[in-house]
Protein backbone atom coordinates (compact mmCIF):
# COMPACT_ATOMS: atom_id res chain seq x y z
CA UNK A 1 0.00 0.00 0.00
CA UNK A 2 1.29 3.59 -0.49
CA UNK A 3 1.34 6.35 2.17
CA UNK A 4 -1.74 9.07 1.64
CA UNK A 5 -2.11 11.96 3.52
CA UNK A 6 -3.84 12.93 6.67
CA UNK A 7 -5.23 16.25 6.14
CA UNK A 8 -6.40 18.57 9.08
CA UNK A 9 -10.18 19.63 7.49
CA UNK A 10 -13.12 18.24 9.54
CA UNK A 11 -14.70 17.32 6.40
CA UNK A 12 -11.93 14.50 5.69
CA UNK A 13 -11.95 13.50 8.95
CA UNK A 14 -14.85 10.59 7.91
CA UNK A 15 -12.69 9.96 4.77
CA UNK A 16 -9.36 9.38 7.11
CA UNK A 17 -11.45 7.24 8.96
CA UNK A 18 -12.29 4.79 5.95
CA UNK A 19 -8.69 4.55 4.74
CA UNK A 20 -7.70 3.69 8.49
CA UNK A 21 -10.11 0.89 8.32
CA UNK A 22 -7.95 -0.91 5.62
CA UNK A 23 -5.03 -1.69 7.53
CA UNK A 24 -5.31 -4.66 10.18
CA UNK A 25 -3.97 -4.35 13.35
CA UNK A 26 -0.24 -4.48 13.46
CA UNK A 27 1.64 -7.24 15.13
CA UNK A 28 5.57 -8.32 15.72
CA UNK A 29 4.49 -11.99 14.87
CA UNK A 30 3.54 -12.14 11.64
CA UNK A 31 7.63 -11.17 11.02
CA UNK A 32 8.98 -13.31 13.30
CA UNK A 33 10.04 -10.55 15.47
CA UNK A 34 10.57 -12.21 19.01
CA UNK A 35 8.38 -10.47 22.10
CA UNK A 36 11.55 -10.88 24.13
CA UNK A 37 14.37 -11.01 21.71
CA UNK A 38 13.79 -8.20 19.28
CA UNK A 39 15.54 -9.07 16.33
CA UNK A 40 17.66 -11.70 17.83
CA UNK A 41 17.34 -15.27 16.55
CA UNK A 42 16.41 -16.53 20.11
CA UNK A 43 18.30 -19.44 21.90
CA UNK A 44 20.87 -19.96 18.62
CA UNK A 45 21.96 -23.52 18.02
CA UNK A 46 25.30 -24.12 18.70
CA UNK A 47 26.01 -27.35 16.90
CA UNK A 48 25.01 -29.21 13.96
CA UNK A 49 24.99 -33.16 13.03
CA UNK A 50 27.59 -34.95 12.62
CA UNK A 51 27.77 -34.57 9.30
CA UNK A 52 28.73 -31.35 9.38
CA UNK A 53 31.44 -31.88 11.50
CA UNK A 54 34.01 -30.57 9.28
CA UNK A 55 32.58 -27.09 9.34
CA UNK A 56 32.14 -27.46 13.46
CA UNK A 57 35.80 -28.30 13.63
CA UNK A 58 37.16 -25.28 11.38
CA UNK A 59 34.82 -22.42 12.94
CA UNK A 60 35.75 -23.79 16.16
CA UNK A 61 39.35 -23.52 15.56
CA UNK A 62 39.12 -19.93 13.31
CA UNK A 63 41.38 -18.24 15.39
CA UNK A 64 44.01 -20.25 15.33
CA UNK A 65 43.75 -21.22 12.10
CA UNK A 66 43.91 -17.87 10.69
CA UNK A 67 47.30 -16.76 13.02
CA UNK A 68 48.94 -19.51 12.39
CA UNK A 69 48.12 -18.83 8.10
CA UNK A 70 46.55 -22.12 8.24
CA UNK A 71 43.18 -22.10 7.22
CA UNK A 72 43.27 -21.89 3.62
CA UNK A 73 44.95 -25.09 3.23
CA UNK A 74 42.17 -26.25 6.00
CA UNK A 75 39.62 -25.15 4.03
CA UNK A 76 40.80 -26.33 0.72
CA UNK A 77 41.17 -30.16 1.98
CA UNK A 78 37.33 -29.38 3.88
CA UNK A 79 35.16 -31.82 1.93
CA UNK A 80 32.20 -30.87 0.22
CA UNK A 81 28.99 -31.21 1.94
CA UNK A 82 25.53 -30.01 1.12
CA UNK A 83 22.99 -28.49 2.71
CA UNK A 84 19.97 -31.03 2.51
CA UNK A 85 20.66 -32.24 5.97
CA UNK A 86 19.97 -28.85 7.81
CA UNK A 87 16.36 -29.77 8.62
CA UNK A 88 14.96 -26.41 10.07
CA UNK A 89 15.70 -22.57 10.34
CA UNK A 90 17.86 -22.60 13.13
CA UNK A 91 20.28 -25.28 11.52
CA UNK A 92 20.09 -23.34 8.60
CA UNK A 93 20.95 -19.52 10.40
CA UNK A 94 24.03 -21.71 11.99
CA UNK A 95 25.27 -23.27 8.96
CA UNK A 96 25.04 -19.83 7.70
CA UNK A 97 27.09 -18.37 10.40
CA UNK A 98 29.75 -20.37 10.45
CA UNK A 99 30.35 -20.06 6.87
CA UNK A 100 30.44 -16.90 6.46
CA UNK A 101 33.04 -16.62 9.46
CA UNK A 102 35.23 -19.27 7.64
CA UNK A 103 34.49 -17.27 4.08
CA UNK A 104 35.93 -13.97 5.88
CA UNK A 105 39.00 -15.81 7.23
CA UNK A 106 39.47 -17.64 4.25
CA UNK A 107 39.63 -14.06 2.21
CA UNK A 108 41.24 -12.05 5.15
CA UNK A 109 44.35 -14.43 6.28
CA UNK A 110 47.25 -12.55 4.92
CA UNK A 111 45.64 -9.48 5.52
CA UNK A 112 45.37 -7.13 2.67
CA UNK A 113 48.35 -9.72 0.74
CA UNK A 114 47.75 -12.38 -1.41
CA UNK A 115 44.27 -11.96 -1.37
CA UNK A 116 42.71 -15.00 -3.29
CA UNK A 117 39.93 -13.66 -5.94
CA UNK A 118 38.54 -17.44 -5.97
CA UNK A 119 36.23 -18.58 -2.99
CA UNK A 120 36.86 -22.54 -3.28
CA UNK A 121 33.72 -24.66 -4.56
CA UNK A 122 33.64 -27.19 -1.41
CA UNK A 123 33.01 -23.59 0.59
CA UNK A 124 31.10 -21.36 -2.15
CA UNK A 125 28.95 -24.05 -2.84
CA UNK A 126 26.78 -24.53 0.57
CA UNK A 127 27.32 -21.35 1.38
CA UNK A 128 24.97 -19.86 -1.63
CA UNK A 129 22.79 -23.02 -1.25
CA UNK A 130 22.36 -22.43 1.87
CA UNK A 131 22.48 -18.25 1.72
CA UNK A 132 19.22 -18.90 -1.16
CA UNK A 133 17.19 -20.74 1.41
CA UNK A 134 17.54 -17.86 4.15
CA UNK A 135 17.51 -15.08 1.67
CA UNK A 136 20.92 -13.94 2.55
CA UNK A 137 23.45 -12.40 0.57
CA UNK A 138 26.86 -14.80 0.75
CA UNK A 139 28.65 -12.90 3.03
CA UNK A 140 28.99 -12.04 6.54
CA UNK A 141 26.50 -9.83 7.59
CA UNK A 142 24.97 -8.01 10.91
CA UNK A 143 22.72 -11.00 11.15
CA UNK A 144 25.47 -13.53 11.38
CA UNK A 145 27.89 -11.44 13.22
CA UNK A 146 25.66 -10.37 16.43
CA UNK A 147 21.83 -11.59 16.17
CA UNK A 148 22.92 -14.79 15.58
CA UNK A 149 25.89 -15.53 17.30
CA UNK A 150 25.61 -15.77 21.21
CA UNK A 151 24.86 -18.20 23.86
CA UNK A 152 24.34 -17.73 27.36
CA UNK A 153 26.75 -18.93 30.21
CA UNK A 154 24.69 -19.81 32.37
CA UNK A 155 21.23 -21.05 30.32
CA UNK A 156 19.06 -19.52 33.08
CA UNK A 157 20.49 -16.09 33.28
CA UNK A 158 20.43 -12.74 31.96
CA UNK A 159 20.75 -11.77 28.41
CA UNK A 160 23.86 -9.31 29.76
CA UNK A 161 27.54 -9.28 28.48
CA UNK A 162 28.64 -10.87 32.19
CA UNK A 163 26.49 -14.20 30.58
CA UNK A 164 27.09 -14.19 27.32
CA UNK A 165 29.71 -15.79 24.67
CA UNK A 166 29.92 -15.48 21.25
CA UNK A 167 29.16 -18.88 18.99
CA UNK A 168 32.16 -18.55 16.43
CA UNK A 169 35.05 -15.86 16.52
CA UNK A 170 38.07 -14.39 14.68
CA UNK A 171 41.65 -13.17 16.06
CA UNK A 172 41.05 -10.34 18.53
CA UNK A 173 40.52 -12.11 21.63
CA UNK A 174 38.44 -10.41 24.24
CA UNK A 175 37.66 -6.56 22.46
CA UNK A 176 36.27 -8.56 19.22
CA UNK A 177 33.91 -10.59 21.89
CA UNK A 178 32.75 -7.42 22.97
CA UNK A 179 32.45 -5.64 20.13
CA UNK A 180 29.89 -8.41 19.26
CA UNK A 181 27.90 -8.49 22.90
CA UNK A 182 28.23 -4.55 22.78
CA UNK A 183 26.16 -4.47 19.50
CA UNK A 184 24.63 -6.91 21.09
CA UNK A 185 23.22 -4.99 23.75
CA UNK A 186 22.14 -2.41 21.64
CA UNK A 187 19.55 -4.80 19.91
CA UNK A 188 18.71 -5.99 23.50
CA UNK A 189 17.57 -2.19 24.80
CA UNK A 190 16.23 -1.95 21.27
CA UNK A 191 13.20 -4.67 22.30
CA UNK A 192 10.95 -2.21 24.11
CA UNK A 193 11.36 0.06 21.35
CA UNK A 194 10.05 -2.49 18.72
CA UNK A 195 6.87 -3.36 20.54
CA UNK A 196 6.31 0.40 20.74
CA UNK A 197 6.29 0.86 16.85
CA UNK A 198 3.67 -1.48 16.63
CA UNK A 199 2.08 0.03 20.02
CA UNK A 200 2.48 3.28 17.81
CA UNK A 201 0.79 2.24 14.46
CA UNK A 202 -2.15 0.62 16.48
CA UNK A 203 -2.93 3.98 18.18
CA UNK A 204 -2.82 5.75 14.94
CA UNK A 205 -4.88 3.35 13.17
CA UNK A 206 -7.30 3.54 16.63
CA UNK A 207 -6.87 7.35 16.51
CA UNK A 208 -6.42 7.06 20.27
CA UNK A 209 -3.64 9.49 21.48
CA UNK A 210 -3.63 8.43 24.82
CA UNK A 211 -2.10 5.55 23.72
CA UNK A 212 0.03 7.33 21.22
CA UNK A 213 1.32 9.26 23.51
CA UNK A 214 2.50 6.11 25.85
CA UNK A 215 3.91 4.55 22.96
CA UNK A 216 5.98 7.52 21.67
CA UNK A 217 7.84 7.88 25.44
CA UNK A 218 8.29 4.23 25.15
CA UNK A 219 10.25 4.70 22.22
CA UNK A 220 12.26 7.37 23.41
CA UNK A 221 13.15 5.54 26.64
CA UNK A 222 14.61 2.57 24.46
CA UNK A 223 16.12 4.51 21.58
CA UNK A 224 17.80 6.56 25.52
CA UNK A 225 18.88 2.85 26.65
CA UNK A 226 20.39 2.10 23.01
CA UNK A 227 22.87 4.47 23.91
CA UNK A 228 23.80 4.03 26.80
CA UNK A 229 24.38 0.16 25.77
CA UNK A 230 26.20 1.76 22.82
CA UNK A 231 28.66 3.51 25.43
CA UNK A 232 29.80 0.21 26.42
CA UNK A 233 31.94 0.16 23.63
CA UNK A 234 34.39 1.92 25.28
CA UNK A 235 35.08 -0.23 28.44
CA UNK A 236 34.83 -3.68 26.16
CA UNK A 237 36.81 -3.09 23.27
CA UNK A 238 40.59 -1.30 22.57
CA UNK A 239 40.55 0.56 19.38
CA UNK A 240 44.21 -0.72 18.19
CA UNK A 241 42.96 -3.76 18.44
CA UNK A 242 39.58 -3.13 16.39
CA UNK A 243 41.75 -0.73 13.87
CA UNK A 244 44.06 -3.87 13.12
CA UNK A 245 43.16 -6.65 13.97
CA UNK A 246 39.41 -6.93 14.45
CA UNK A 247 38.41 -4.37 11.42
CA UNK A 248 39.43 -6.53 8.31
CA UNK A 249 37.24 -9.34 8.82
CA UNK A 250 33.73 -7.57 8.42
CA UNK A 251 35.12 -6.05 5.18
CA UNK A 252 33.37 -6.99 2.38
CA UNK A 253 34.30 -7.44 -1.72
CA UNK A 254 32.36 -4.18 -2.63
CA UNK A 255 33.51 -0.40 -2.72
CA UNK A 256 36.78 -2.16 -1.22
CA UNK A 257 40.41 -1.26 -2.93
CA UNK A 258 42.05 -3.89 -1.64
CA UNK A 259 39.48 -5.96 -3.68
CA UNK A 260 38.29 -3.96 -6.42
CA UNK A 261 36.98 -6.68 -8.79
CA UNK A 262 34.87 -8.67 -6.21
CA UNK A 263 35.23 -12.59 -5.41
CA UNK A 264 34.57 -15.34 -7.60
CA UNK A 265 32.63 -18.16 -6.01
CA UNK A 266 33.36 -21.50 -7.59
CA UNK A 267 30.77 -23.14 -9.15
CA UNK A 268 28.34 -20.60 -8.33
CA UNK A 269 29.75 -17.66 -11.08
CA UNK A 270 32.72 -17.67 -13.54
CA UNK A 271 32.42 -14.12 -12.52
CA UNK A 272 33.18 -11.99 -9.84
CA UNK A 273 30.21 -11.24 -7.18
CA UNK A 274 30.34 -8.21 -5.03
CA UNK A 275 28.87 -8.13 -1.46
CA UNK A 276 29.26 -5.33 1.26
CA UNK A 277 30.88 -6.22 4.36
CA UNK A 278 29.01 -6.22 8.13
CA UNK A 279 27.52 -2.61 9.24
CA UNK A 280 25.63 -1.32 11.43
CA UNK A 281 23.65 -0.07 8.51
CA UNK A 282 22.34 -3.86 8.32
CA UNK A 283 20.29 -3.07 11.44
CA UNK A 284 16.72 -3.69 10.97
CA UNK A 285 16.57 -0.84 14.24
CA UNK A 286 17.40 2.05 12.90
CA UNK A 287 15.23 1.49 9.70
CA UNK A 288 12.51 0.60 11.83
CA UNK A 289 12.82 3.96 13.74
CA UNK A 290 13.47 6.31 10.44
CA UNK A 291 10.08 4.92 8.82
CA UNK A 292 8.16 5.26 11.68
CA UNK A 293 9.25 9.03 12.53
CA UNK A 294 9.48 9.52 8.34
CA UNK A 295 12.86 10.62 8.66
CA UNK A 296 14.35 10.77 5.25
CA UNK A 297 17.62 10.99 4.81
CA UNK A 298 19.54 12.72 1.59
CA UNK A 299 19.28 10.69 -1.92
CA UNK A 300 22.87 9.42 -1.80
CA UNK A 301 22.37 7.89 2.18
CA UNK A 302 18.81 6.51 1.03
CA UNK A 303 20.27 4.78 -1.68
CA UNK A 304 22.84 2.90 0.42
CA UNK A 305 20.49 2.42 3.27
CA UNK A 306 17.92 0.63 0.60
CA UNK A 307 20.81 -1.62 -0.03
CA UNK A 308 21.93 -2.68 3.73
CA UNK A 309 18.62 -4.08 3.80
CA UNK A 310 19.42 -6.78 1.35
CA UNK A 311 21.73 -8.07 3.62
CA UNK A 312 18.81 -8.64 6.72
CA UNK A 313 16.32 -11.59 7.05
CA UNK A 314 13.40 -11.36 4.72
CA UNK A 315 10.83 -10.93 7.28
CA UNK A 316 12.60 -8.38 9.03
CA UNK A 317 13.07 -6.14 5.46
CA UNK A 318 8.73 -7.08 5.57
CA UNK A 319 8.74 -5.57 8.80
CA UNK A 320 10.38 -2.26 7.32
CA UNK A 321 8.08 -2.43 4.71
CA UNK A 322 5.23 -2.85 6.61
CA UNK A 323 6.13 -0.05 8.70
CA UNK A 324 6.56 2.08 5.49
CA UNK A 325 2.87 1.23 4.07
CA UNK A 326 1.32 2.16 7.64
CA UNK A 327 -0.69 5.51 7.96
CA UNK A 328 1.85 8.09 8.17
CA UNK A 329 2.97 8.85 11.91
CA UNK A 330 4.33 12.48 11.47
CA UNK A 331 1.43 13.49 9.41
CA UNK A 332 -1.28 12.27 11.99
CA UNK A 333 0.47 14.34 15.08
CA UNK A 334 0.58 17.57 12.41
CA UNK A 335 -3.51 17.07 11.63
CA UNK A 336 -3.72 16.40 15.38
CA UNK A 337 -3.22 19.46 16.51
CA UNK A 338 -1.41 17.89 19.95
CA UNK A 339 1.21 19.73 21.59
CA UNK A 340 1.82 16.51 23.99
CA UNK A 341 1.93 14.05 20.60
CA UNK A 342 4.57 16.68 19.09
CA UNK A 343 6.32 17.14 21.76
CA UNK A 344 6.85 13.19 22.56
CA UNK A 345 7.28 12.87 18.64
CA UNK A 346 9.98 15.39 18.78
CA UNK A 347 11.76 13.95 21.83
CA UNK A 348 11.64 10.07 19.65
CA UNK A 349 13.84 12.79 17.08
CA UNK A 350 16.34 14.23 19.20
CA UNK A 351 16.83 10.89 20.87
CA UNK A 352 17.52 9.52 17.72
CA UNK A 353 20.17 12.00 16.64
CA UNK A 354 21.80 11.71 19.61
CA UNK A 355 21.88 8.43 19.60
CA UNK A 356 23.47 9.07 15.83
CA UNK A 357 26.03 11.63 17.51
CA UNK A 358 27.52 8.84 20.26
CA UNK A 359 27.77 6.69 17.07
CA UNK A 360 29.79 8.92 14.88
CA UNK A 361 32.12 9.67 18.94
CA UNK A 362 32.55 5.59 18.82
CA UNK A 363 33.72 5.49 14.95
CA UNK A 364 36.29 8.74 15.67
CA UNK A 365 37.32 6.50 18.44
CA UNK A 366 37.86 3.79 17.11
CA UNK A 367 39.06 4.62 13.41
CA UNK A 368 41.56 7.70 14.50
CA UNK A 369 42.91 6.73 17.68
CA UNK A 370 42.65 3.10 16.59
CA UNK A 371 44.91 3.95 13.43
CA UNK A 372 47.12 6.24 15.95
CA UNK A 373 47.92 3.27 18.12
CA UNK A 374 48.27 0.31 15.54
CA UNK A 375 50.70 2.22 12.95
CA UNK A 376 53.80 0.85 14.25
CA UNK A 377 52.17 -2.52 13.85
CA UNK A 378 53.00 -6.20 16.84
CA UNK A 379 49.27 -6.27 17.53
CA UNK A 380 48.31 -9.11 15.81
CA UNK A 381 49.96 -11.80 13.12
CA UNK A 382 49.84 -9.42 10.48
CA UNK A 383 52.71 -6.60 10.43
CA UNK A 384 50.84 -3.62 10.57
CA UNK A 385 46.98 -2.55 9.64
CA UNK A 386 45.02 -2.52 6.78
CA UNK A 387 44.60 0.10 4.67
CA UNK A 388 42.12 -0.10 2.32
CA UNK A 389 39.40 1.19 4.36
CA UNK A 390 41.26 3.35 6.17
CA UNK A 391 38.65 6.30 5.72
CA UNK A 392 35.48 3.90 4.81
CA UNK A 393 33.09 1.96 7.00
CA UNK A 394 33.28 -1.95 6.84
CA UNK A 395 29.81 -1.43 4.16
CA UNK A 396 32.14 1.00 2.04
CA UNK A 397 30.62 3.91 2.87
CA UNK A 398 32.88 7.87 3.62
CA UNK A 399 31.89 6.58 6.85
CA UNK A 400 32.13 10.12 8.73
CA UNK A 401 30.67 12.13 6.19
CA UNK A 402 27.93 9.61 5.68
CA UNK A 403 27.17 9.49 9.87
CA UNK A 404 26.86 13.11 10.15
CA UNK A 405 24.48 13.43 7.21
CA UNK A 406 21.96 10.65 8.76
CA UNK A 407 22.43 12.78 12.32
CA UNK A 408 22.11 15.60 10.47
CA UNK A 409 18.74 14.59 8.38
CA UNK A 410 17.60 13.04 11.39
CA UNK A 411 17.79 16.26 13.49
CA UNK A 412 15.78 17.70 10.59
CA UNK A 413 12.61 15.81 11.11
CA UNK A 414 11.83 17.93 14.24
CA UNK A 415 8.43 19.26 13.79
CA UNK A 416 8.59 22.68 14.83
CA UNK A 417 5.97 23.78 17.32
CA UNK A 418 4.94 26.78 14.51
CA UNK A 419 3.73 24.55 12.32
């Protein structure tokens, strides 16, 4: 359905009415969307038949394998197995995972040298197989790297960083664990936040602002928490250690120098495929929150945004969608008339932008101090950082100039009280 708009004349008012009676009431099931867990793929497995074995063995190991510049000759001796065997979603997410954490180490090893522009077919194989079934792109993604990939310590307590470990991991040691369980986090707070977009459309679609109103602070107390999960960052994770170790393996084989013509996956293509590496761009979140409020960002951030959502789960890019095709939230508190409803809308906003702002502190963090501490290199196996991406996100984005134009747009949709 497309948007329409909510005019402010009595006389539409019974016309608004009708078109409000063709939507049906909004609910996080019909996506999949967990009550609890947000976007998180709740309780992940953790292992796989027997058969599988061989990929068990090598994610297990992925650290080791890649310092030691062993796990290409691992993974070319790795038989080939197929994916008929996985015999529900949740074997099929962690097949999924750990393949596209042995495809990144298996591109990454040597660093930005001797990268290999062939992905082997006994690895490229299942991994598109099995990338078709979940409507994933072949590649690493947000989904793999964090909603994915955690278990708890102890099954029966909290979903907190103390309890939590990540299912498969690369060289970095503890900061890349929490880098993971900080992003983590952030999809965690994000829960109540969620069920208040769909607390949101109902009360539009009810024209009740009462419960509007409750919805909209509900939002802006989670979007508050997201940050201050965010701000974890800096007591789990040591930006040398992100800049030049950690950084490399969520880079992808698009907008990348050090791998300008893409990857060729055996048996899949005889030519090269391109695919964006892991950002936080791949969050179903933050798209979640920008349709709601109709934030809209400038062409050239729109454009990439509409392409990070290729790389989420089907139903969640639905959920977006759905979202989108709603009765327009900004344009029901204009017609309204309701200080309250503008001023709760506009506090959603601002919590959003600064929410944007502690993002764009994080990256400066951890890009220009992490480059200022890793140039002289010993940090990891490699002999000094990568390059490549020195001044681009891990999606291949101008990653500063791109994170101050969505603050900046964002900060934008405030609805001044004039109007």
């Amino acid at each position: 359905m497309d948007r329409f708009d909510v005019t402010s004349t009595a006389g539409d008012m019974e016309a608004q009415n009708m078109k409000l009676k063709k939507y049906s009431p909004f609910s996080l099931g019909k996506f999949h969307i967990s009550e609890d867990y947000g976007f998180l793929l709740p309780d992940p497995l953790k292992e796989l038949s027997h058969y599988y074995m061989p990929w068990m063995e090598i994610a297990s190991n992925l650290p080791l394998l890649i310092e030691s510049h062993q796990l290409r000759a691992t993974v070319d001796e790795m038989p080939l197995l197929s994916c008929h065997l996985l015999k529900d979603h949740r074997e099929q997410c962690l097949a999924h995972l750990l393949l596209s954490f042995i495809t990144m180490g298996y591109v990454w090893q040597e660093g930005e040298k001797n990268i290999p522009n062939v992905l082997p077919r006994n690895l490229a194989l299942p991994f598109v197989e099995v990338s078709r079934t979940l409507g994933l792109p072949p590649i690493l993604g947000h989904s793999d790297l964090v909603l994915m990939n955690w278990k708890k310590k102890d099954p029966d307590g909290p979903l907190e960083i103390r309890n939590l470990e990540t299912i498969v991991s690369f060289p970095g040691g503890e900061s890349l664990k929490g880098f993971i369980l900080v992003i983590l986090s952030v999809e965690k707070a994000a829960v109540p936040g969620i069920k208040a977009i769909a607390q949101v459309i109902n009360a539009v679609l009810q024209t009740s602002e009462d419960d509007l109103l409750q919805a909209l602070k509900q939002l802006r107390t989670s979007i508050a928490e997201m940050t201050k999960a965010l701000r974890q960052m800096h007591d789990y994770v040591d930006p040398a250690i992100f800049y030049a170790v950690i950084r490399i393996f969520l880079s992808g084989w698009k907008d990348n120098p050090a791998i300008p013509e893409g990857l060729i996956y055996e048996g899949v293509s005889e030519e090269p495929l391109k695919y964006s590496g892991g950002s936080t761009a791949q969050s179903t979140v933050f798209h979640a929150i920008d349709e709601l409020l109709g934030v809209c960002h400038s062409k050239e951030s729109t454009t990439f945004l509409h392409r990070m959502r290729e790389y989420m789960p089907p139903s969640h890019r639905a959920f977006i969608e759905e979202i989108h095709s709603a009765p327009p939230l900004r344009e029901h508190i204009l017609s309204s008339g309701s200080h309250l409803l503008r001023e709760a809308y506009n506090q959603c906003v601002e919590a959003l932008a600064e929410l944007r702002s502690h993002h764009i502190n994080i990256v400066a963090k951890y890009l220009l101090t992490g480059a200022a501490k890793a140039k002289d290199g010993g940090l990891g196996y490699l002999a000094g950082p990568p390059q490549a991406l020195a001044e681009r996100g891990t999606g291949g984005t101008a990653v500063f100039s791109f994170l101050k134009s969505v603050r900046d747009t964002t900060l934008g949709g405030i609805i001044d009280q004039c109007d």
